[in-house]
PDB file of N, CA and C in Angstrom:
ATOM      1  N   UNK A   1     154.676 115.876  89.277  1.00  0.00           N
ATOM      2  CA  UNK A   1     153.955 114.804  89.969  1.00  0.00           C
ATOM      3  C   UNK A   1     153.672 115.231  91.401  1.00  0.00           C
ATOM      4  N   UNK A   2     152.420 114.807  91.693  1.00  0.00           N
ATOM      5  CA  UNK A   2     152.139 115.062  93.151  1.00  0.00           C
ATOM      6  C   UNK A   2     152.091 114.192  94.020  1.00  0.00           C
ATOM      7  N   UNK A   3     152.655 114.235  95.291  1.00  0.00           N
ATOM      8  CA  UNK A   3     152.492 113.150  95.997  1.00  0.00           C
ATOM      9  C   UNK A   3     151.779 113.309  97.440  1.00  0.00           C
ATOM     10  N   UNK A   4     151.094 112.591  98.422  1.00  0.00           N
ATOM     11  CA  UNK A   4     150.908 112.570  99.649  1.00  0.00           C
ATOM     12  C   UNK A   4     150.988 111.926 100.277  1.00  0.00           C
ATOM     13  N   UNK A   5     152.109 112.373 101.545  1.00  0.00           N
ATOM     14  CA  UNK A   5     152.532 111.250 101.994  1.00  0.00           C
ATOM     15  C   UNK A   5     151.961 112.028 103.922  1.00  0.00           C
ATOM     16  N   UNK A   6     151.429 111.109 104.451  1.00  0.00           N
ATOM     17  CA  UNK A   6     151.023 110.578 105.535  1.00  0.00           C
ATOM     18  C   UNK A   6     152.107 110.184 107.084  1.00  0.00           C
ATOM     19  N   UNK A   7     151.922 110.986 107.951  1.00  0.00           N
ATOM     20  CA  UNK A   7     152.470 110.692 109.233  1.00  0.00           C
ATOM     21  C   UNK A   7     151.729 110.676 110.754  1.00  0.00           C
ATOM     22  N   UNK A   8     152.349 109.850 111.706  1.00  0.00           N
ATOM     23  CA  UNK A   8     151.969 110.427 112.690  1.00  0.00           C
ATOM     24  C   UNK A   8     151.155 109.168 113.351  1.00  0.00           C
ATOM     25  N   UNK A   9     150.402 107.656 112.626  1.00  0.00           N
ATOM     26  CA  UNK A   9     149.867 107.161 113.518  1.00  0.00           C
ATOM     27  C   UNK A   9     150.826 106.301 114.094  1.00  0.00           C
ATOM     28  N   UNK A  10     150.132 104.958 114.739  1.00  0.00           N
ATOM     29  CA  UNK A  10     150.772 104.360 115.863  1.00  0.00           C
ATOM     30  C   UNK A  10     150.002 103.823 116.763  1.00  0.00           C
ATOM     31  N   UNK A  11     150.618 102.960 117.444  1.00  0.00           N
ATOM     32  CA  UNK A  11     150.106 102.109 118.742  1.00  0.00           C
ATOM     33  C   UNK A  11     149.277 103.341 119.659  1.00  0.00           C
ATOM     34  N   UNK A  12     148.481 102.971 120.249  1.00  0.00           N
ATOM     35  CA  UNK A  12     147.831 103.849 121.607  1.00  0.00           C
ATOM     36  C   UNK A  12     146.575 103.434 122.426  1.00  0.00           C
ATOM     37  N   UNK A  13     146.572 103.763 123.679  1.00  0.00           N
ATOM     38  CA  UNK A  13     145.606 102.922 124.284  1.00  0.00           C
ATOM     39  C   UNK A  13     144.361 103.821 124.432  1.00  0.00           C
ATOM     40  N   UNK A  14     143.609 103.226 124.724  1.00  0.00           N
ATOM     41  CA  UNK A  14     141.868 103.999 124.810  1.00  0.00           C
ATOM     42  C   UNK A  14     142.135 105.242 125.481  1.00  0.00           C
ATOM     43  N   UNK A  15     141.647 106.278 124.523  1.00  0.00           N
ATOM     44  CA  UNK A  15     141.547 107.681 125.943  1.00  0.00           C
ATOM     45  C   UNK A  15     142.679 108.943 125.052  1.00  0.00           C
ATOM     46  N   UNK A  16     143.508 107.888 124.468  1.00  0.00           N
ATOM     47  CA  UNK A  16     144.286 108.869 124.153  1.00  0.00           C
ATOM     48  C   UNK A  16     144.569 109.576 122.698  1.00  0.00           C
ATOM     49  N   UNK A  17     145.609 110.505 122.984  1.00  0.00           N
ATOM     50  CA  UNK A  17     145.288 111.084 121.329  1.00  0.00           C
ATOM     51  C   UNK A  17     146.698 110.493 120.876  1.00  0.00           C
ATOM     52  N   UNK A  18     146.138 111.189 118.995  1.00  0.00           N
ATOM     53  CA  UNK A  18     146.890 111.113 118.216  1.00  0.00           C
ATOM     54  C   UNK A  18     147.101 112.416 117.042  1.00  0.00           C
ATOM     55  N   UNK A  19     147.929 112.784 116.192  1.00  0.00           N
ATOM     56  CA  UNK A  19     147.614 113.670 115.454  1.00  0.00           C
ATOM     57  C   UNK A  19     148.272 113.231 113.828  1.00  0.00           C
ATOM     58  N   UNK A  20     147.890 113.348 112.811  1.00  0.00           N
ATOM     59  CA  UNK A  20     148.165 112.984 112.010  1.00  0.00           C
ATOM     60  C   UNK A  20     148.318 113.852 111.021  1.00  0.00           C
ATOM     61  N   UNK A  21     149.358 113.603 110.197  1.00  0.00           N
ATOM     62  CA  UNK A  21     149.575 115.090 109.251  1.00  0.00           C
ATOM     63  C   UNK A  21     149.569 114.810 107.866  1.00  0.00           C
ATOM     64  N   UNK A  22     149.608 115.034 106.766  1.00  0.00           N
ATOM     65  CA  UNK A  22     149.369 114.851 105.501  1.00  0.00           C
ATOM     66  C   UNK A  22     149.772 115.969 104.737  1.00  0.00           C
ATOM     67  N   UNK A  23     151.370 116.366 103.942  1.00  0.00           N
ATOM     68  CA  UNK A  23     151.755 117.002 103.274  1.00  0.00           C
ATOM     69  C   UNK A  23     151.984 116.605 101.805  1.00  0.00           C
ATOM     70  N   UNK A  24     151.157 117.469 101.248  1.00  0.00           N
ATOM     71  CA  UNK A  24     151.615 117.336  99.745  1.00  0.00           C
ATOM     72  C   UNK A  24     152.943 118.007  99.433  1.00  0.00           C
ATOM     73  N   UNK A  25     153.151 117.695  98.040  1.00  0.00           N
ATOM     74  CA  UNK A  25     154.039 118.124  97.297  1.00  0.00           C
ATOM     75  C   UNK A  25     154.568 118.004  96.008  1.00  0.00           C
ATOM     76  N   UNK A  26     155.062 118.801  95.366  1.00  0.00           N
ATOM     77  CA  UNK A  26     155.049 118.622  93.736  1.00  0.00           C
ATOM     78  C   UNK A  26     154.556 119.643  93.340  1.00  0.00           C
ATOM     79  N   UNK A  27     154.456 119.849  92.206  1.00  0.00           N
ATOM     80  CA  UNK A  27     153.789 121.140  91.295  1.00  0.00           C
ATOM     81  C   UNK A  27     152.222 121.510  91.726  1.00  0.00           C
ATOM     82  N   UNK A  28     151.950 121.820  92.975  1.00  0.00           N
ATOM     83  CA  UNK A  28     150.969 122.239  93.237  1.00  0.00           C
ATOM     84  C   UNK A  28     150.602 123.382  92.970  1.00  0.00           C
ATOM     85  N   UNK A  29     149.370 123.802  92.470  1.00  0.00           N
ATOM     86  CA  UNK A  29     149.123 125.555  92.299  1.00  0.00           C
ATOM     87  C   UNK A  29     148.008 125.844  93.779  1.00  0.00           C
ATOM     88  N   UNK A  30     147.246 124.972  93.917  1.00  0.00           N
ATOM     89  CA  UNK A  30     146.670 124.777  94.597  1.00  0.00           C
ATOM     90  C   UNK A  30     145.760 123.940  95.191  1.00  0.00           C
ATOM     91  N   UNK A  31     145.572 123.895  96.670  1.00  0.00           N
ATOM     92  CA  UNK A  31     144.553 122.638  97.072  1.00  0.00           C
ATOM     93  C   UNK A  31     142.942 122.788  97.762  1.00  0.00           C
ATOM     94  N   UNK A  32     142.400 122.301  96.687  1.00  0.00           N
ATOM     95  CA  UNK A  32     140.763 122.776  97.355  1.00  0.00           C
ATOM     96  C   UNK A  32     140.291 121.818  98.376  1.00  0.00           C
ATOM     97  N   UNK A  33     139.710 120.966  98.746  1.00  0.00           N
ATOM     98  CA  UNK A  33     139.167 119.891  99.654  1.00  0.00           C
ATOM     99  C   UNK A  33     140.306 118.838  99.479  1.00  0.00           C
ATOM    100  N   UNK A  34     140.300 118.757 100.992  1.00  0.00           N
ATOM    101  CA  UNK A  34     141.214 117.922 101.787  1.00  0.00           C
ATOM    102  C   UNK A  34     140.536 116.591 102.720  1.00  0.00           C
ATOM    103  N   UNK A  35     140.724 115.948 103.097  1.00  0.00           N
ATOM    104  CA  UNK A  35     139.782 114.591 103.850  1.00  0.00           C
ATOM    105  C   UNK A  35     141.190 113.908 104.409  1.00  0.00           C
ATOM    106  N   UNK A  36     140.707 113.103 105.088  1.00  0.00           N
ATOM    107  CA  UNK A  36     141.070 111.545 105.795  1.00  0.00           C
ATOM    108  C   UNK A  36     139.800 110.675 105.685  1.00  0.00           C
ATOM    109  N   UNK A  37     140.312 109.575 105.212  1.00  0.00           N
ATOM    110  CA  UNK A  37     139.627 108.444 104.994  1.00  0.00           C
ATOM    111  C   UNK A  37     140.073 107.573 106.164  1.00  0.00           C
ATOM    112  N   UNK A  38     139.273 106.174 106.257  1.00  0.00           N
ATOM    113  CA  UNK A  38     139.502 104.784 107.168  1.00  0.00           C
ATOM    114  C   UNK A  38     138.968 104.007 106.237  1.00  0.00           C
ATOM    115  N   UNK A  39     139.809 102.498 106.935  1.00  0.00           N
ATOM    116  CA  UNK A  39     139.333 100.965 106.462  1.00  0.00           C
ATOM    117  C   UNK A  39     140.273 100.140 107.201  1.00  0.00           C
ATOM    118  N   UNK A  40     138.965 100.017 108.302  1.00  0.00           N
ATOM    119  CA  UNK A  40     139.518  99.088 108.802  1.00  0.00           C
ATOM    120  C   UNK A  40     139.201  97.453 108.643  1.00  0.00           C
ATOM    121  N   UNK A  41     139.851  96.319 109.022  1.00  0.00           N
ATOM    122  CA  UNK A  41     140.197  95.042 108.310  1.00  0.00           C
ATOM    123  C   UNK A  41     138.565  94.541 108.384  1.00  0.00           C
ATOM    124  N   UNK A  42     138.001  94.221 107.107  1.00  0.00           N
ATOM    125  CA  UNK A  42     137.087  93.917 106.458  1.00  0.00           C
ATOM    126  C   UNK A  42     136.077  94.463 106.583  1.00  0.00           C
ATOM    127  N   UNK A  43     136.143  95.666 106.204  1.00  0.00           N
ATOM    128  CA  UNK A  43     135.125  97.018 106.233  1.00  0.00           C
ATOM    129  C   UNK A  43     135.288  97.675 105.026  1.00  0.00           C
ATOM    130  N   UNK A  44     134.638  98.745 104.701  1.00  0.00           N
ATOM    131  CA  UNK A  44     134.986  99.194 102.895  1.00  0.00           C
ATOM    132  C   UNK A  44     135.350 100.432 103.903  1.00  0.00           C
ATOM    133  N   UNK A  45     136.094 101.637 102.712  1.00  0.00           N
ATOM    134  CA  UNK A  45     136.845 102.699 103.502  1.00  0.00           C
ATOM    135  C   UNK A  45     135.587 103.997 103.637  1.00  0.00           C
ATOM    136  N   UNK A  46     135.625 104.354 105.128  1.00  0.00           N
ATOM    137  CA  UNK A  46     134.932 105.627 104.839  1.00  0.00           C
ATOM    138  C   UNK A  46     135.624 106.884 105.502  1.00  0.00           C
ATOM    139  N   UNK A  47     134.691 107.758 105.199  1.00  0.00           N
ATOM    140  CA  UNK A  47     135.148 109.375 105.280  1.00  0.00           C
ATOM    141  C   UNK A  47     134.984 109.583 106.573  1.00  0.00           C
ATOM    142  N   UNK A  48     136.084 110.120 107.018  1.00  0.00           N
ATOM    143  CA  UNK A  48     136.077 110.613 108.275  1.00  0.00           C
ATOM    144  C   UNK A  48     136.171 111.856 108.487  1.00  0.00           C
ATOM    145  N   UNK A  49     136.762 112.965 107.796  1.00  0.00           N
ATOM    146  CA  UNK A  49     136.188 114.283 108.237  1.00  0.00           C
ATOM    147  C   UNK A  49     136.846 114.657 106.887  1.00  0.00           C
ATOM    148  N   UNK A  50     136.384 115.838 106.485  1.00  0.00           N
ATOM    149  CA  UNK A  50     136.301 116.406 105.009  1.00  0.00           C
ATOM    150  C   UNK A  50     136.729 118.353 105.425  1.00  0.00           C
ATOM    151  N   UNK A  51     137.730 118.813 104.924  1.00  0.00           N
ATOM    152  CA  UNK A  51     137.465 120.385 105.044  1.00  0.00           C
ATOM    153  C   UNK A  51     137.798 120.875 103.598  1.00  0.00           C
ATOM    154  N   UNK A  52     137.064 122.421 103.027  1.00  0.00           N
ATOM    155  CA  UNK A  52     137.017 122.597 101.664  1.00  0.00           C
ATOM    156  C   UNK A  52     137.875 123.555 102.403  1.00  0.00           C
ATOM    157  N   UNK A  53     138.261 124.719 100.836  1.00  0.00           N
ATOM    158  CA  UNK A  53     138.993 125.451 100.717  1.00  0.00           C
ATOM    159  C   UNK A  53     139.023 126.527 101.784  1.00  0.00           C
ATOM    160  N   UNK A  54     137.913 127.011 102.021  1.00  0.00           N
ATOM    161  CA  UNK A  54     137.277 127.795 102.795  1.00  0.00           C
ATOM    162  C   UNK A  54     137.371 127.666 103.761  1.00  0.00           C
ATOM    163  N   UNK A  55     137.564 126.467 104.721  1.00  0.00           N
ATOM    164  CA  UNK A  55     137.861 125.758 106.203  1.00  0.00           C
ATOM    165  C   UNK A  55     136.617 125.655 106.273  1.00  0.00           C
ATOM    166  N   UNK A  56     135.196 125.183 105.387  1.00  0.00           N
ATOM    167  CA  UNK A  56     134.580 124.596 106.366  1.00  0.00           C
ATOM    168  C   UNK A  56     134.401 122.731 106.244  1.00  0.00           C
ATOM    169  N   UNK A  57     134.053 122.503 106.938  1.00  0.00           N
ATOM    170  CA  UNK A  57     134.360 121.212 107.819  1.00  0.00           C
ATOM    171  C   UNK A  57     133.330 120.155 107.937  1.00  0.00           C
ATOM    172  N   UNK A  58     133.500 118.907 108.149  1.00  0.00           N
ATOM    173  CA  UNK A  58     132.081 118.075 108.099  1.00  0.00           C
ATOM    174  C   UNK A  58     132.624 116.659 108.511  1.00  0.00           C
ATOM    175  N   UNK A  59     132.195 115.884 109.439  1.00  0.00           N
ATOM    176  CA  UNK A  59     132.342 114.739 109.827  1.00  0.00           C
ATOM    177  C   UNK A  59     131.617 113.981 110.318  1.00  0.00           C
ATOM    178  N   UNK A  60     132.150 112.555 110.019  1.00  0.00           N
ATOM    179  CA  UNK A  60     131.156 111.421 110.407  1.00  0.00           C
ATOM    180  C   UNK A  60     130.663 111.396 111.684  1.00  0.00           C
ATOM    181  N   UNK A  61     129.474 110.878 111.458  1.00  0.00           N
ATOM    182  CA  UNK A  61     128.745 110.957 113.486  1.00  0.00           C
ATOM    183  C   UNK A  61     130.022 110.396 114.185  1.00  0.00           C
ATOM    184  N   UNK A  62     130.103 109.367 113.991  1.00  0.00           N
ATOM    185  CA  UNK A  62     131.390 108.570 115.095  1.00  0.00           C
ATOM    186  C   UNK A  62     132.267 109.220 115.793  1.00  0.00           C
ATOM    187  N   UNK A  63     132.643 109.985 115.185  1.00  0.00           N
ATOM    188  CA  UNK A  63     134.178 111.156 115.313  1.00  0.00           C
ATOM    189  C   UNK A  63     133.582 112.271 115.460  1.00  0.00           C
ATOM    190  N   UNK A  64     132.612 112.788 115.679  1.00  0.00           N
ATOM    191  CA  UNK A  64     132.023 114.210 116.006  1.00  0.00           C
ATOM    192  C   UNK A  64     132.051 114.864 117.685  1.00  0.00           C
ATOM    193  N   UNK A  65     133.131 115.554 117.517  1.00  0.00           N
ATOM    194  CA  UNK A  65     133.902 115.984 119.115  1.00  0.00           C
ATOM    195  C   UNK A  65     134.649 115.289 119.534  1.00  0.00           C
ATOM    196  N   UNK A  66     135.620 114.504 118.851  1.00  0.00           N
ATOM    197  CA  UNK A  66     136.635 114.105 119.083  1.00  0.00           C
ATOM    198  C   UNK A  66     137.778 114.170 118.475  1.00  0.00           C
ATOM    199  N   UNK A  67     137.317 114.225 116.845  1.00  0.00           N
ATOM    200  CA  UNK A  67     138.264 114.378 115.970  1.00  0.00           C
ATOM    201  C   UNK A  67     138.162 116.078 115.585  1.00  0.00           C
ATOM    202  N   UNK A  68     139.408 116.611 115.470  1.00  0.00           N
ATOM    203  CA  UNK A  68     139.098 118.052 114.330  1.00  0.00           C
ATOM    204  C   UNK A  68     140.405 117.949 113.377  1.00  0.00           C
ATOM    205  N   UNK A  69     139.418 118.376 111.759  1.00  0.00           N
ATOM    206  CA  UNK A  69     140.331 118.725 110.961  1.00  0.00           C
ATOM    207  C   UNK A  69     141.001 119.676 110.763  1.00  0.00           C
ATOM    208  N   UNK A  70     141.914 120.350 110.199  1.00  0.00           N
ATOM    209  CA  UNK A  70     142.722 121.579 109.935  1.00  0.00           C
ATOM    210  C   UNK A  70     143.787 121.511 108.431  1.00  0.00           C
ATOM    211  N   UNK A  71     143.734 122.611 108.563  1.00  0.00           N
ATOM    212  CA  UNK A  71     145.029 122.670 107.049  1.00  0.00           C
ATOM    213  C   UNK A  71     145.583 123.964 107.384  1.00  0.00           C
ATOM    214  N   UNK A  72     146.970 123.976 106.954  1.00  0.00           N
ATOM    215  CA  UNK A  72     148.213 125.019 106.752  1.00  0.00           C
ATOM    216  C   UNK A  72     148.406 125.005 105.101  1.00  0.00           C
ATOM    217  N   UNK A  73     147.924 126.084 104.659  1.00  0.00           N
ATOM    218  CA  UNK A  73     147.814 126.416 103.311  1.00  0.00           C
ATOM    219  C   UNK A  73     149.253 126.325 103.157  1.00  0.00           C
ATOM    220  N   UNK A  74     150.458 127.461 103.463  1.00  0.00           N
ATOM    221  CA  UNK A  74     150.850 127.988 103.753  1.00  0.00           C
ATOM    222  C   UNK A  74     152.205 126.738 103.530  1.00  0.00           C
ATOM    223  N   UNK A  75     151.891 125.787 104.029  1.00  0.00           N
ATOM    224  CA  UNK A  75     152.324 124.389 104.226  1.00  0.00           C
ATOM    225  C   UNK A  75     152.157 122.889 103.435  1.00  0.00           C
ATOM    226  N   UNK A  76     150.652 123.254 102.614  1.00  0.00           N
ATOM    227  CA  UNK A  76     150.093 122.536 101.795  1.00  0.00           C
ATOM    228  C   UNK A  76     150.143 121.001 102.968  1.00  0.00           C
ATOM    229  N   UNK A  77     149.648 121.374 103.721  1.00  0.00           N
ATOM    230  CA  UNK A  77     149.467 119.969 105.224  1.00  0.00           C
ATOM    231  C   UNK A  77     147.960 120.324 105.312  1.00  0.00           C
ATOM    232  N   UNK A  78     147.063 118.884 105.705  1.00  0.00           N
ATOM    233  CA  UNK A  78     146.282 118.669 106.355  1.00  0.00           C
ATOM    234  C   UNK A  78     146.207 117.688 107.219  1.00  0.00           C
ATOM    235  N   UNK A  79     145.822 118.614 108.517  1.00  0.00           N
ATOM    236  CA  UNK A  79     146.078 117.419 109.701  1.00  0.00           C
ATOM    237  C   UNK A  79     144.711 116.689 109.962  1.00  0.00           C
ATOM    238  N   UNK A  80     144.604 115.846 111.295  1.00  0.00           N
ATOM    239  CA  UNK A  80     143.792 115.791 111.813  1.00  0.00           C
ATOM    240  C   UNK A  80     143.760 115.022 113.077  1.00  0.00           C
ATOM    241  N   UNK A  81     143.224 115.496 114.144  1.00  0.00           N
ATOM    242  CA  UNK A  81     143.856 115.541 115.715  1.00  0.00           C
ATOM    243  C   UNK A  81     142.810 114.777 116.351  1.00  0.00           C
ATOM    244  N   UNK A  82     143.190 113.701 116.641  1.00  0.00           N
ATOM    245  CA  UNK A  82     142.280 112.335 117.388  1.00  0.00           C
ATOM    246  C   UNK A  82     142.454 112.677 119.065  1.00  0.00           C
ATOM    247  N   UNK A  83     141.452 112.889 119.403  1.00  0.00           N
ATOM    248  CA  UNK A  83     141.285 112.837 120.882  1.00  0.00           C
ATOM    249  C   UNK A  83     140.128 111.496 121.366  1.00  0.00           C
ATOM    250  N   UNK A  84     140.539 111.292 122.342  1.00  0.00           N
ATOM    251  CA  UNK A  84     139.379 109.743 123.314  1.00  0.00           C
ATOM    252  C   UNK A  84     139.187 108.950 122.048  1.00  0.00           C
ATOM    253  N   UNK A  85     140.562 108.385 121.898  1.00  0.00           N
ATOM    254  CA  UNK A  85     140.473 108.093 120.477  1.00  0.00           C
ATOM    255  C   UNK A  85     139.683 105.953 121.472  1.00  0.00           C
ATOM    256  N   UNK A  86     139.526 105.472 120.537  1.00  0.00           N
ATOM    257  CA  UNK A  86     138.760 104.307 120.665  1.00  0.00           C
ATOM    258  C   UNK A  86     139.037 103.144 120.333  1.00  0.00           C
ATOM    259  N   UNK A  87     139.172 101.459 120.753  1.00  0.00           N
ATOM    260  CA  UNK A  87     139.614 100.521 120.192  1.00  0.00           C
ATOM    261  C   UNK A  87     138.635 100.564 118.169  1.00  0.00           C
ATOM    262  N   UNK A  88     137.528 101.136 118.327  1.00  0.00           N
ATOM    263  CA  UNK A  88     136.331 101.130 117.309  1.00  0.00           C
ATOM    264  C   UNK A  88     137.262 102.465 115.749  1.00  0.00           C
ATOM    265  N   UNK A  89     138.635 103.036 116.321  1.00  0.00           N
ATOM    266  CA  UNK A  89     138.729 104.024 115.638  1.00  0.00           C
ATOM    267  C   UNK A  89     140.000 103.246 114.505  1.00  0.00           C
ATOM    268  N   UNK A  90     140.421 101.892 115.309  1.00  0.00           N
ATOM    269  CA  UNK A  90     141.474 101.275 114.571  1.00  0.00           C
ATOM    270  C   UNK A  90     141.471 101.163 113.366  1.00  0.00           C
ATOM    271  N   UNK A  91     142.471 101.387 112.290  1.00  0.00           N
ATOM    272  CA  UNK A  91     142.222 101.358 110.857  1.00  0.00           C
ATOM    273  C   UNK A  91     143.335 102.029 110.171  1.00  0.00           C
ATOM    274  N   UNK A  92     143.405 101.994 109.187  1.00  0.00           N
ATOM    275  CA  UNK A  92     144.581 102.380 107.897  1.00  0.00           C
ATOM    276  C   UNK A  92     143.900 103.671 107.521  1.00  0.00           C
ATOM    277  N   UNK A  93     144.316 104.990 108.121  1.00  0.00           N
ATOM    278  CA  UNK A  93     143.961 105.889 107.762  1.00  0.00           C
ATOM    279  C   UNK A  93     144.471 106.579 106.084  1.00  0.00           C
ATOM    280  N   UNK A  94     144.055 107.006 105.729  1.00  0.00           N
ATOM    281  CA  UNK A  94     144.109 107.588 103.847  1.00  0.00           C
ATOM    282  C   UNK A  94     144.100 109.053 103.984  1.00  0.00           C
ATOM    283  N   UNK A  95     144.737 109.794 103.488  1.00  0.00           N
ATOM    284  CA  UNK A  95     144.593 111.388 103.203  1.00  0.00           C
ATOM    285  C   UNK A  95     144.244 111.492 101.648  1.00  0.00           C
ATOM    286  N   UNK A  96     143.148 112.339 101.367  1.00  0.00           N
ATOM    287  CA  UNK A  96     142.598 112.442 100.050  1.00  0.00           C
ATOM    288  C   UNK A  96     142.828 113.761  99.876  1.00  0.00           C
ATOM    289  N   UNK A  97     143.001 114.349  98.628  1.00  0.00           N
ATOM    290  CA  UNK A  97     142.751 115.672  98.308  1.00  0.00           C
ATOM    291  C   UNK A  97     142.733 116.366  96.659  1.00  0.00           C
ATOM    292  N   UNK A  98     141.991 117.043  96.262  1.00  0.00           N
ATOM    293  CA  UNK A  98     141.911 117.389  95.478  1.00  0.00           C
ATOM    294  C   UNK A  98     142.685 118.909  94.968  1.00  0.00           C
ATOM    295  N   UNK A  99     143.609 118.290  94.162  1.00  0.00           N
ATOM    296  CA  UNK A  99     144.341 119.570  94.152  1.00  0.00           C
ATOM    297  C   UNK A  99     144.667 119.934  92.684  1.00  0.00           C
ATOM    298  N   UNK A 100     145.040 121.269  92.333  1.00  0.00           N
ATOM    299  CA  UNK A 100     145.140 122.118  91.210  1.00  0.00           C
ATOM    300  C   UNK A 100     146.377 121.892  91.078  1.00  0.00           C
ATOM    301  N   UNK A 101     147.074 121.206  90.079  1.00  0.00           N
ATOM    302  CA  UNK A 101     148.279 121.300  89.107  1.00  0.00           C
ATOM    303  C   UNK A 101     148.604 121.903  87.779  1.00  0.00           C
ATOM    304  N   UNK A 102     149.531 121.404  87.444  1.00  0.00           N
ATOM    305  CA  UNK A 102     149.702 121.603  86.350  1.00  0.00           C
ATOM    306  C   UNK A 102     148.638 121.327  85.589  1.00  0.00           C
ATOM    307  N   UNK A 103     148.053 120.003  85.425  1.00  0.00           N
ATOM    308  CA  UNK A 103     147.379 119.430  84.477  1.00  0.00           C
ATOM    309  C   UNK A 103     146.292 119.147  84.827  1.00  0.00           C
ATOM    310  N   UNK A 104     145.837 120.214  85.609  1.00  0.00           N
ATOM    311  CA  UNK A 104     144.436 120.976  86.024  1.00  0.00           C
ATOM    312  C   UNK A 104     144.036 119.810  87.370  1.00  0.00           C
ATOM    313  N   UNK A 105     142.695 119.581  87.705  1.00  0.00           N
ATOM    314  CA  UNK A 105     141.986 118.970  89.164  1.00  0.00           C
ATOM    315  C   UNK A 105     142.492 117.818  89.447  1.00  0.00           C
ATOM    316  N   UNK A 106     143.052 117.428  90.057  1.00  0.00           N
ATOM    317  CA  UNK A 106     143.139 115.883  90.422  1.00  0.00           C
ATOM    318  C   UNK A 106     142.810 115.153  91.747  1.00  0.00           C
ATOM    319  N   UNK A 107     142.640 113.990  91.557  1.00  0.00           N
ATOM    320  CA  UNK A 107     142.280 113.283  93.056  1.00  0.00           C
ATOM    321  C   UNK A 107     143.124 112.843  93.293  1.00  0.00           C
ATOM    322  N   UNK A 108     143.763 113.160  94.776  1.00  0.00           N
ATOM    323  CA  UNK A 108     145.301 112.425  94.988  1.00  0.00           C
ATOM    324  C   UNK A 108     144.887 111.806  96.422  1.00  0.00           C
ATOM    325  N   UNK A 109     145.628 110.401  96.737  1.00  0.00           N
ATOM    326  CA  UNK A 109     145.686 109.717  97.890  1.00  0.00           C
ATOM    327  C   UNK A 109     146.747 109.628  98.130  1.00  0.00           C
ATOM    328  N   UNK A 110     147.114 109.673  99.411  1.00  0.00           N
ATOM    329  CA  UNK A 110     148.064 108.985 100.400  1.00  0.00           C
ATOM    330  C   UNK A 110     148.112 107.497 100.303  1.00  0.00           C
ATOM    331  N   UNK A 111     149.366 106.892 100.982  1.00  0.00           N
ATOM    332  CA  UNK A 111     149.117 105.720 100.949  1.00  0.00           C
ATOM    333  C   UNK A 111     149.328 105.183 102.346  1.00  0.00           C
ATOM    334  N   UNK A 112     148.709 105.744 103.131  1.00  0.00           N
ATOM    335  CA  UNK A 112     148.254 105.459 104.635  1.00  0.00           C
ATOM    336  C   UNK A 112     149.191 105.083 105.510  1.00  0.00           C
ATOM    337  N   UNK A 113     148.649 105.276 106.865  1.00  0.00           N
ATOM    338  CA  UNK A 113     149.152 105.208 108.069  1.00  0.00           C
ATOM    339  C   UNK A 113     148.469 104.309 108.880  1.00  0.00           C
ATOM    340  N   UNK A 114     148.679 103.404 109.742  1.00  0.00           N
ATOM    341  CA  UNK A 114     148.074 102.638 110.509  1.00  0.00           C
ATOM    342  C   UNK A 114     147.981 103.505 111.890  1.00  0.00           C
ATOM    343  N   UNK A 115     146.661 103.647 112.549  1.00  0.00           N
ATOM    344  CA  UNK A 115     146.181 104.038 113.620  1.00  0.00           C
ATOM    345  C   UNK A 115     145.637 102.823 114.483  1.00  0.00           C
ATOM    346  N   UNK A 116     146.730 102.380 115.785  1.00  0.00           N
ATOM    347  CA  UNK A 116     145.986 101.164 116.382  1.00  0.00           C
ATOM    348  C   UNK A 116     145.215 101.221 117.980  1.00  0.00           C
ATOM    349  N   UNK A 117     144.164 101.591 118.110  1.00  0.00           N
ATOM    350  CA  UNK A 117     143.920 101.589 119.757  1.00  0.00           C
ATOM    351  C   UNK A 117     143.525 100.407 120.329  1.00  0.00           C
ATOM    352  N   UNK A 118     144.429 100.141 120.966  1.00  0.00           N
ATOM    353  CA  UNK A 118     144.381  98.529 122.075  1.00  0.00           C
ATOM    354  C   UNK A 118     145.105  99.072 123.840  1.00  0.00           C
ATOM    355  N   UNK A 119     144.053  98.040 124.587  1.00  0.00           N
ATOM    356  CA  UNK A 119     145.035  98.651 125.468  1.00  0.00           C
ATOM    357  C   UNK A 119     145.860  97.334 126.121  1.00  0.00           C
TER     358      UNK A 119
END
């Protein structure tokens, strides 16, 4: 069984960062595309930055030069590092990823972290 479990958000006021980490684990063989998702309270959830196997990378306008994604293979972690983060960035962040098991491709979620900017 695979699991992902989610760390790292928290209270914080305008301006500042955050970093958030997302380690799998379980019978992994391997992990191809990695993401963080949002949804915040009465909004549907969207994609906030996406990296494939390869490290390359893609994110929503909103978060473009503020946020960067990353992964530690090595570690089976994908982070992702909030800078001038925003009251507009508040939300239940999700780690998604698609990974190679045993029982071949799967879509696996986290079950989130709350990210709150207030000041």
């Amino acid at each position: 069984q695979v699991q992902l479990v989610e760390s790292g958000g928290g209270l914080v006021q305008p301006g500042e960062s955050l970093r958030l980490s997302c380690v799998a684990s379980g019978s992994i063989v391997s992990i191809h595309t990695g993401g963080w998702y949002r949804q915040a309270p009465g909004k549907q959830r969207e994609l906030v930055a996406r990296i494939t196997s390869g490290g390359s990378t893609n994110y929503t306008d909103s978060v473009k030069g503020r946020f960067t994604i990353s992964r530690d293979n090595a570690k089976n972690t994908v982070y992702l590092q909030m800078d001038s983060l925003k009251p507009e960035d508040t939300a239940v962040y999700y780690c998604n990823a698609y990974i190679l098991d045993l029982r071949g491709i799967r879509d696996y979620w986290g079950q989130g972290t709350q990210v709150t900017v207030s000041s």
